[in-house]
PDB file of N, CA and C in Angstrom:
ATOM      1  N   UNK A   1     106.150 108.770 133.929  1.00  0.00           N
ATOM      2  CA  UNK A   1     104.944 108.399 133.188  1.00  0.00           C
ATOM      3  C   UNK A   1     105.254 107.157 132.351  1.00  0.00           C
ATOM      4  N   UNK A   2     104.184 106.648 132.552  1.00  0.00           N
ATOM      5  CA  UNK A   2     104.613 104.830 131.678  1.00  0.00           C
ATOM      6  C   UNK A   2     104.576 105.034 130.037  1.00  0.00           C
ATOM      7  N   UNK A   3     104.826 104.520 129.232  1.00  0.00           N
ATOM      8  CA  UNK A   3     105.028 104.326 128.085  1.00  0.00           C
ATOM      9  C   UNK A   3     103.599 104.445 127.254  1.00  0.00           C
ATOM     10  N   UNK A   4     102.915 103.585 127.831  1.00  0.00           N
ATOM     11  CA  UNK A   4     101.326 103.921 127.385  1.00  0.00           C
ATOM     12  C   UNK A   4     100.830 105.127 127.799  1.00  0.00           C
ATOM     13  N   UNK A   5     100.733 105.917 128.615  1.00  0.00           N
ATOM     14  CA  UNK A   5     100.601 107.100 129.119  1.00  0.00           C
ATOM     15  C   UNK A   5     100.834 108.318 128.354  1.00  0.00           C
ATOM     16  N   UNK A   6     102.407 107.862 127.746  1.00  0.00           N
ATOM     17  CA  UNK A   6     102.927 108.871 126.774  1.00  0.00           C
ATOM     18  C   UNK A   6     102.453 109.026 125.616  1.00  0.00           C
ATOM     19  N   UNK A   7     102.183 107.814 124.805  1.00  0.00           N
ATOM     20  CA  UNK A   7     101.510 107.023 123.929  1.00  0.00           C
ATOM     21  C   UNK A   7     100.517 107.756 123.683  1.00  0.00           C
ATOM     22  N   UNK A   8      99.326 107.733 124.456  1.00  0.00           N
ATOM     23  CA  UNK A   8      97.695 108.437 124.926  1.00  0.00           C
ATOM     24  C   UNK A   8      98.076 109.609 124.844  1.00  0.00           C
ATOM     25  N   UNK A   9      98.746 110.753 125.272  1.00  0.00           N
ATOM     26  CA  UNK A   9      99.220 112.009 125.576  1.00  0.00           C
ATOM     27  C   UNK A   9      99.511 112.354 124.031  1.00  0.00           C
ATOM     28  N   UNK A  10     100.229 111.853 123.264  1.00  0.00           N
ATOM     29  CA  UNK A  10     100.569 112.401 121.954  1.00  0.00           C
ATOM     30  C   UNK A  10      99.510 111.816 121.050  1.00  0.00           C
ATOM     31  N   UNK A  11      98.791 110.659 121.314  1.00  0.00           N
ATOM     32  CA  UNK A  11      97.928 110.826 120.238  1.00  0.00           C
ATOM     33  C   UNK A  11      96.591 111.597 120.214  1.00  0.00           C
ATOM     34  N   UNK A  12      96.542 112.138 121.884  1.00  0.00           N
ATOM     35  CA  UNK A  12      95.402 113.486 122.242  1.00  0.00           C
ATOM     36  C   UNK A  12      95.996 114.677 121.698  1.00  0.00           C
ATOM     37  N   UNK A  13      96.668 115.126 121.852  1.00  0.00           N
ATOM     38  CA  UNK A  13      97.744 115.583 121.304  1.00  0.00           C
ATOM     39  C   UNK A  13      97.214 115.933 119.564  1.00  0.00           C
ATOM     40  N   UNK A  14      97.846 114.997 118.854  1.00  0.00           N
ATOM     41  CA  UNK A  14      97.535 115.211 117.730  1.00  0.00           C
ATOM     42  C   UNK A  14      96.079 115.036 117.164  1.00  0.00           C
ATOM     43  N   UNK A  15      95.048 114.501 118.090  1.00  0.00           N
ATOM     44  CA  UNK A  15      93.725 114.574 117.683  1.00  0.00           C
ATOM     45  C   UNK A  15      93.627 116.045 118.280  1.00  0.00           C
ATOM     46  N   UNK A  16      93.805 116.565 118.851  1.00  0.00           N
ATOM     47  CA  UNK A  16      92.981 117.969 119.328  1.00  0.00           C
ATOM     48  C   UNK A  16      93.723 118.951 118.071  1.00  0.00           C
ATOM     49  N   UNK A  17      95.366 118.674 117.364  1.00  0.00           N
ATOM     50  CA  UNK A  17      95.678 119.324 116.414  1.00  0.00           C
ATOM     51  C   UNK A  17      95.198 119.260 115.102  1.00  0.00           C
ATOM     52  N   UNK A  18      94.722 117.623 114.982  1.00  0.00           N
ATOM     53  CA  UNK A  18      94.192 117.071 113.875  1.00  0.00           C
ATOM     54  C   UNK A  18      92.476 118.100 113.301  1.00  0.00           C
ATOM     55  N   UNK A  19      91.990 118.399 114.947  1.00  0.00           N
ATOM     56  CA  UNK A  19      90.251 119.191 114.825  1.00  0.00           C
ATOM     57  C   UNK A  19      90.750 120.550 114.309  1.00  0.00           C
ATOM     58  N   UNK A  20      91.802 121.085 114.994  1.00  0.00           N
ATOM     59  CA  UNK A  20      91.781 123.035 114.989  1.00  0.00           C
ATOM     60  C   UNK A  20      91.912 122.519 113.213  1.00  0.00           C
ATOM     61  N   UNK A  21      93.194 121.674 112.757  1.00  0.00           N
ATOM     62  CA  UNK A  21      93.519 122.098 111.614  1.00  0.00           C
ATOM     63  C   UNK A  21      92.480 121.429 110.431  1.00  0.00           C
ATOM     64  N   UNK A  22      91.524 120.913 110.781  1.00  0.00           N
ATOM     65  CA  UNK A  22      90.206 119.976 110.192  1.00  0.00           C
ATOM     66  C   UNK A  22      89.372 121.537 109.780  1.00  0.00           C
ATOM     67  N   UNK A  23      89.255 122.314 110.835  1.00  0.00           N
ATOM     68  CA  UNK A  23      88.211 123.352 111.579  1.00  0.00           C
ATOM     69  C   UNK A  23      89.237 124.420 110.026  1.00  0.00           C
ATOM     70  N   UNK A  24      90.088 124.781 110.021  1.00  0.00           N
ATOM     71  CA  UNK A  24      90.639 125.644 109.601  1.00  0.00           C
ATOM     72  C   UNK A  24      91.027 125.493 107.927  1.00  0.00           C
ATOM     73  N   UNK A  25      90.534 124.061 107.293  1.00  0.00           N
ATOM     74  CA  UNK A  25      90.548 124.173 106.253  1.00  0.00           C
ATOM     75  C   UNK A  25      89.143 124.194 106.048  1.00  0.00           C
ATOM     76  N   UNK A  26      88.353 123.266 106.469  1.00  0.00           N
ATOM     77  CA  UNK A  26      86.748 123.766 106.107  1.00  0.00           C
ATOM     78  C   UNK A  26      86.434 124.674 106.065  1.00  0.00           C
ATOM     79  N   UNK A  27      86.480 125.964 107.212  1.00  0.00           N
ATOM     80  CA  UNK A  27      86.442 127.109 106.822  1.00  0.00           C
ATOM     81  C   UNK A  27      86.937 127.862 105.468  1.00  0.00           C
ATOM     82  N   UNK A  28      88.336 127.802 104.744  1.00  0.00           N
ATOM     83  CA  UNK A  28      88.775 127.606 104.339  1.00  0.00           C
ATOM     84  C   UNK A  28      88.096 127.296 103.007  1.00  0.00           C
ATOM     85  N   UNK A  29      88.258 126.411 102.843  1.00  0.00           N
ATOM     86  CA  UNK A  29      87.663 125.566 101.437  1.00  0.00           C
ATOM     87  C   UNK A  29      86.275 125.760 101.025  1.00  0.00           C
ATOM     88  N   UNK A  30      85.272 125.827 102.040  1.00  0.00           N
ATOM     89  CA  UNK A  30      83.758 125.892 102.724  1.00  0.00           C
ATOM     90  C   UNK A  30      83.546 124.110 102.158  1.00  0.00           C
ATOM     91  N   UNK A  31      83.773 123.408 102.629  1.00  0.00           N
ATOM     92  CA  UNK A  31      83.342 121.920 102.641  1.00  0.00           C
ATOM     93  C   UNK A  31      83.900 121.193 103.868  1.00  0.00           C
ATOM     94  N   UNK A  32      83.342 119.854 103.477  1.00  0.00           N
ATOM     95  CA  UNK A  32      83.909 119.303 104.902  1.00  0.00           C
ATOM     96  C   UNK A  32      85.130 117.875 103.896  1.00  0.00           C
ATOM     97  N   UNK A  33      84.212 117.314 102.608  1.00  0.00           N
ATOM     98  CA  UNK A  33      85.628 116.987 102.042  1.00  0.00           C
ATOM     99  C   UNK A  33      86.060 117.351 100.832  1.00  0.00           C
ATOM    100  N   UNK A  34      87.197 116.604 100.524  1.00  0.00           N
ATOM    101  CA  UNK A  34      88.188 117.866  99.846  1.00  0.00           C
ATOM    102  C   UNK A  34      87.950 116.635  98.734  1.00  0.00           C
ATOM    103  N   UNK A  35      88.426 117.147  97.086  1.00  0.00           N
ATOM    104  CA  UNK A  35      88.598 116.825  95.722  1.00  0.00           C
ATOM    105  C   UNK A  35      90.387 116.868  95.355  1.00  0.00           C
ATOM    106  N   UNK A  36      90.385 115.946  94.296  1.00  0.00           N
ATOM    107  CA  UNK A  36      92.393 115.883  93.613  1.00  0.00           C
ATOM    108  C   UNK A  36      92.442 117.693  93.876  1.00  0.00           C
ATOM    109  N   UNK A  37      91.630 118.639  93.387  1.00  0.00           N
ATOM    110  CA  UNK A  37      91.791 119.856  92.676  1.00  0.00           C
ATOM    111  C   UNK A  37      92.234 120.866  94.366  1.00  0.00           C
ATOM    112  N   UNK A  38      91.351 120.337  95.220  1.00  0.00           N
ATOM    113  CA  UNK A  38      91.493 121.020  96.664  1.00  0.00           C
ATOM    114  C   UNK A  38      92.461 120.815  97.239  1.00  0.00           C
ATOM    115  N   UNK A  39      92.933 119.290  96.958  1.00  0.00           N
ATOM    116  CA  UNK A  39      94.562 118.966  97.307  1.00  0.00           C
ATOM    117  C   UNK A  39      95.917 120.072  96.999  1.00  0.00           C
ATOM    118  N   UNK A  40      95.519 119.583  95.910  1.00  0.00           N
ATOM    119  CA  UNK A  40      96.799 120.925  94.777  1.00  0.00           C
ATOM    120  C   UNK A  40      96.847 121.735  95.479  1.00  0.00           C
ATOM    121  N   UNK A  41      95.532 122.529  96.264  1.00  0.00           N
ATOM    122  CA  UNK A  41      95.651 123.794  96.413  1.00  0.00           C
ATOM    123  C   UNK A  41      96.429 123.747  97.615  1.00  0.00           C
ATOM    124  N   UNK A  42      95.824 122.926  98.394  1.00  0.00           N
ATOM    125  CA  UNK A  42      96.422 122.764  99.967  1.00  0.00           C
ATOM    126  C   UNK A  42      98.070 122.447  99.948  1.00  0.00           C
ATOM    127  N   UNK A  43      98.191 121.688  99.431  1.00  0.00           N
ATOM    128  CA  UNK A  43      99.772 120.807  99.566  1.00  0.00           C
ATOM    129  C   UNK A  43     100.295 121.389  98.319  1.00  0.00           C
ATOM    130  N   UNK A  44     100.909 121.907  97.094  1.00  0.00           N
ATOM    131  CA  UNK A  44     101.034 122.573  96.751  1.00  0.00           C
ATOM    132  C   UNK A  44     102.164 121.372  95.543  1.00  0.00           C
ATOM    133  N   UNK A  45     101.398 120.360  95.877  1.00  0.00           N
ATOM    134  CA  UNK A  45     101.606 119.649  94.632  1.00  0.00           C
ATOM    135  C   UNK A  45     101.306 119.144  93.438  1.00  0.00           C
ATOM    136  N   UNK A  46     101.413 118.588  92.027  1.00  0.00           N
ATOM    137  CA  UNK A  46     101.012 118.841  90.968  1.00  0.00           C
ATOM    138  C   UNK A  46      99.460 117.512  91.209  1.00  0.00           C
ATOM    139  N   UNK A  47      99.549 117.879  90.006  1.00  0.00           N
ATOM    140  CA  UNK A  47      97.745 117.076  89.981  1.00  0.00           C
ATOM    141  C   UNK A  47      97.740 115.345  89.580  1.00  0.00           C
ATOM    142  N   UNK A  48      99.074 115.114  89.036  1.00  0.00           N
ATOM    143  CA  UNK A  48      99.587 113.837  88.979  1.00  0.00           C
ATOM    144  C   UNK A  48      99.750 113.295  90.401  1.00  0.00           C
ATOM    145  N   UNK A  49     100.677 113.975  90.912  1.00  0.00           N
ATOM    146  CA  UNK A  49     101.122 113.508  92.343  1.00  0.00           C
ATOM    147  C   UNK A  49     100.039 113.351  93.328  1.00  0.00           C
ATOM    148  N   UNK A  50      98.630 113.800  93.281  1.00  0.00           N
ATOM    149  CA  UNK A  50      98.194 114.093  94.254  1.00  0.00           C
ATOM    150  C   UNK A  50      96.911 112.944  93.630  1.00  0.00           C
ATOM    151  N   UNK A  51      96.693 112.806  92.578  1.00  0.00           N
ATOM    152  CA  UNK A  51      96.159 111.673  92.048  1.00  0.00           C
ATOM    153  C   UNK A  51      96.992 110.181  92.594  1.00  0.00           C
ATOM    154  N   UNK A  52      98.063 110.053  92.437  1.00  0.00           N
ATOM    155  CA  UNK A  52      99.044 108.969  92.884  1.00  0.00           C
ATOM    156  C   UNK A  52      98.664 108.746  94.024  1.00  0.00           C
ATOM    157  N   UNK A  53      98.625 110.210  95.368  1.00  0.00           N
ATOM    158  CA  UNK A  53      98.281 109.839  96.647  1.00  0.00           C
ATOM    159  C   UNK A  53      97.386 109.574  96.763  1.00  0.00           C
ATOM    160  N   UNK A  54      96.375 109.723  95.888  1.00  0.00           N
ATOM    161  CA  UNK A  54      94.390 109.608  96.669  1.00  0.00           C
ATOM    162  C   UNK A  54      94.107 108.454  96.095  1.00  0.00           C
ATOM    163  N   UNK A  55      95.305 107.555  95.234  1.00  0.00           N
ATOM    164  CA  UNK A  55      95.009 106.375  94.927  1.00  0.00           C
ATOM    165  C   UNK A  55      95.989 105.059  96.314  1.00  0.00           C
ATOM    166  N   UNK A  56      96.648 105.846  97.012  1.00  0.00           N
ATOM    167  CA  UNK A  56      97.718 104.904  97.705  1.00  0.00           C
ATOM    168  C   UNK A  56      96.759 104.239  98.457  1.00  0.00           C
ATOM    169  N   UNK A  57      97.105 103.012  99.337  1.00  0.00           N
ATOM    170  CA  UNK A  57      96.427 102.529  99.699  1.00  0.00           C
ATOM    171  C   UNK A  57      96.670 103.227 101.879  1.00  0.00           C
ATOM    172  N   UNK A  58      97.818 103.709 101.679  1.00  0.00           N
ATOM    173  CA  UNK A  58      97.733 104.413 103.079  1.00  0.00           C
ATOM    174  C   UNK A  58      96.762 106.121 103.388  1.00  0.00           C
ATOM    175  N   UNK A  59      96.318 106.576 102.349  1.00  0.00           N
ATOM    176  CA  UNK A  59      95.690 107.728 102.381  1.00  0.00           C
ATOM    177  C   UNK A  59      94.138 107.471 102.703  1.00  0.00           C
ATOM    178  N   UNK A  60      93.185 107.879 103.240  1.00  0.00           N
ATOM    179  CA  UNK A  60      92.223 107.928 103.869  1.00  0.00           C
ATOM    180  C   UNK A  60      91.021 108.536 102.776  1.00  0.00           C
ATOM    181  N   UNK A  61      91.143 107.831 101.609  1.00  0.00           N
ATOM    182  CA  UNK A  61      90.205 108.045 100.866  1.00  0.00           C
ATOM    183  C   UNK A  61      88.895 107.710 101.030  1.00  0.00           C
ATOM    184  N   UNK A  62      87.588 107.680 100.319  1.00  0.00           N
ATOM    185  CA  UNK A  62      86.660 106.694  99.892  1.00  0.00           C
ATOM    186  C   UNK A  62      85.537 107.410  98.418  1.00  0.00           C
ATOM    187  N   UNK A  63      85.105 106.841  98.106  1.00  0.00           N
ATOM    188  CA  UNK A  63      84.611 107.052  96.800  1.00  0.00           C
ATOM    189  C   UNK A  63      83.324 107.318  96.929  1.00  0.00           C
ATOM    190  N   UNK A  64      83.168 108.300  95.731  1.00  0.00           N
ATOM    191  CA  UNK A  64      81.686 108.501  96.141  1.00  0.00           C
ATOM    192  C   UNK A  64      81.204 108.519  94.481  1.00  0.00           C
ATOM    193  N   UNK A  65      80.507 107.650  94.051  1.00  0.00           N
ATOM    194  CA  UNK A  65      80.091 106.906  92.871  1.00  0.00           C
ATOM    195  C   UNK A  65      81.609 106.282  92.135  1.00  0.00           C
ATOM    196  N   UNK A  66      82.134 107.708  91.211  1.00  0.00           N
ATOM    197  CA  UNK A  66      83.510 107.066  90.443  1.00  0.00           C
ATOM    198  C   UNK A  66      84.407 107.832  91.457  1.00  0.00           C
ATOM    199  N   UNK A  67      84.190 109.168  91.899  1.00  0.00           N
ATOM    200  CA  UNK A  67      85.109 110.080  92.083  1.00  0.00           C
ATOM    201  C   UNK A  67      85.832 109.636  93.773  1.00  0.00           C
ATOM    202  N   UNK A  68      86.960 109.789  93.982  1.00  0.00           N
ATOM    203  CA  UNK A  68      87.714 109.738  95.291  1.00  0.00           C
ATOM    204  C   UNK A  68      87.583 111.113  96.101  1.00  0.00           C
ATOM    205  N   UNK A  69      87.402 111.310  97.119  1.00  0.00           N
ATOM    206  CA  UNK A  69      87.457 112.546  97.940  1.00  0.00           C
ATOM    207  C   UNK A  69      88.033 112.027  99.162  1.00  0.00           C
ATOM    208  N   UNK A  70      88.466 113.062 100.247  1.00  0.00           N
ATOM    209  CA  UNK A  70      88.957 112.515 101.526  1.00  0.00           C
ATOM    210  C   UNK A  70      88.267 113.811 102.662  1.00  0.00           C
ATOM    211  N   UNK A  71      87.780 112.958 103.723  1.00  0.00           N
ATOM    212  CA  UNK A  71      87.193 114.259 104.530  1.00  0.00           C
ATOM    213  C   UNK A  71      88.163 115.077 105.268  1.00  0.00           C
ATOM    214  N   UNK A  72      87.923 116.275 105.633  1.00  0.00           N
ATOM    215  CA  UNK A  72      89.007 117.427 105.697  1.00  0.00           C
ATOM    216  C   UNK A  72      89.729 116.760 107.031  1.00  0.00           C
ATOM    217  N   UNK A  73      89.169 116.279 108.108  1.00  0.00           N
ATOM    218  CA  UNK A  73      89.769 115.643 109.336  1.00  0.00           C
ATOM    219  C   UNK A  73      90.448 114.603 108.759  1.00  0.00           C
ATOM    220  N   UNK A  74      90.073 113.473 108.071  1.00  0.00           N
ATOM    221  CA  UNK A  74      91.054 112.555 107.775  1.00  0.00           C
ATOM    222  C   UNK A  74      92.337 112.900 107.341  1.00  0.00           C
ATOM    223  N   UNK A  75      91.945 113.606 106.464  1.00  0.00           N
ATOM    224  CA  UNK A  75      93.164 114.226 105.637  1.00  0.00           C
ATOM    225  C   UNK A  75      94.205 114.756 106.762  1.00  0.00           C
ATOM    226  N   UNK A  76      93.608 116.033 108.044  1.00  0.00           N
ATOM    227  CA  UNK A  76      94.267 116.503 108.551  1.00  0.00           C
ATOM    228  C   UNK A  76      94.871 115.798 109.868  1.00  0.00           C
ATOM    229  N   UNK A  77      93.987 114.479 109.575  1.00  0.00           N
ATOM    230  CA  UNK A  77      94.898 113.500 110.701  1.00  0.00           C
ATOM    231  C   UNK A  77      95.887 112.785 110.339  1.00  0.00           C
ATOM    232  N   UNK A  78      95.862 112.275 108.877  1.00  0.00           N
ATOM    233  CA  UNK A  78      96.667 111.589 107.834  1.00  0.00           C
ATOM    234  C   UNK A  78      98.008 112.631 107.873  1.00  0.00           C
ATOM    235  N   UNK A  79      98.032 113.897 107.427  1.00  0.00           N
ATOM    236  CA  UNK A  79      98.744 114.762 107.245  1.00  0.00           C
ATOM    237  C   UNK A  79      99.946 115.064 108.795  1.00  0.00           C
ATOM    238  N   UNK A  80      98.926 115.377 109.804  1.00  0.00           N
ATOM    239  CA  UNK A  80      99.628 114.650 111.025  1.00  0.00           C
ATOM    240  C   UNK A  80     100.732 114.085 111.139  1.00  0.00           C
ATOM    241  N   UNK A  81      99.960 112.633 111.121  1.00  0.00           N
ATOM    242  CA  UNK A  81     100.366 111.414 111.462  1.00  0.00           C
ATOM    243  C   UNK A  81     101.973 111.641 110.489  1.00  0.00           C
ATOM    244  N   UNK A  82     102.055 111.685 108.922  1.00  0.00           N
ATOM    245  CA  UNK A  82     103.182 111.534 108.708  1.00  0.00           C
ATOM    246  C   UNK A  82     104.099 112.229 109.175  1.00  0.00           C
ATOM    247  N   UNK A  83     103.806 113.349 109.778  1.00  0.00           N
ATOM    248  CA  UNK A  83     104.698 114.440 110.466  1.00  0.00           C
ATOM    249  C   UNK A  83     105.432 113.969 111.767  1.00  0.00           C
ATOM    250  N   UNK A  84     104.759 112.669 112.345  1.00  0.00           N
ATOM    251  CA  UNK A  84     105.478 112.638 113.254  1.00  0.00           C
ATOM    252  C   UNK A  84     106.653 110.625 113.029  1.00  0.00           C
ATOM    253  N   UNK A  85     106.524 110.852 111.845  1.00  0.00           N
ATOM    254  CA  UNK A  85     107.515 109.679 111.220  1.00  0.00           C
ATOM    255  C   UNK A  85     109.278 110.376 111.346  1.00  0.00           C
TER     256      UNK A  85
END
């Protein structure tokens, strides 16, 4: 299998893992995006740290008036993605 092939294969791959685990916090949470406070809960880090991340410029934020939120798929594609660094 060619290099691009493989390429396509793992990033289907992690989009079809990215939905179950999108699917399984919404349920979960009952929303589709998440708050600093929903973070904490999920990742199980303090409220500083997780402020730091929803300000980085690699996290998949966007704002909605003042406040930052991230939708549960981004997040769980973001979350992903670093997993396979």
């Amino acid at each position: 299998m060619t290099d691009i092939l493989k390429n396509l294969n793992i990033k289907s791959d992690i989009g079809v893992a990215a939905a179950r685990e999108a699917k399984r916090i919404a349920e979960k949470h009952g929303k589709e995006f998440l708050n600093c406070d929903d973070l904490v809960a999920i990742t199980g880090l303090g409220k500083n740290n997780v402020r730091q991340l929803m300000n980085s410029i690699d996290f998949p934020t966007i704002e909605v008036g003042n406040r930052k939120v991230v939708s549960v798929i981004a997040f769980a594609m973001w979350s992903l993605a670093q997993n396979q660094d």
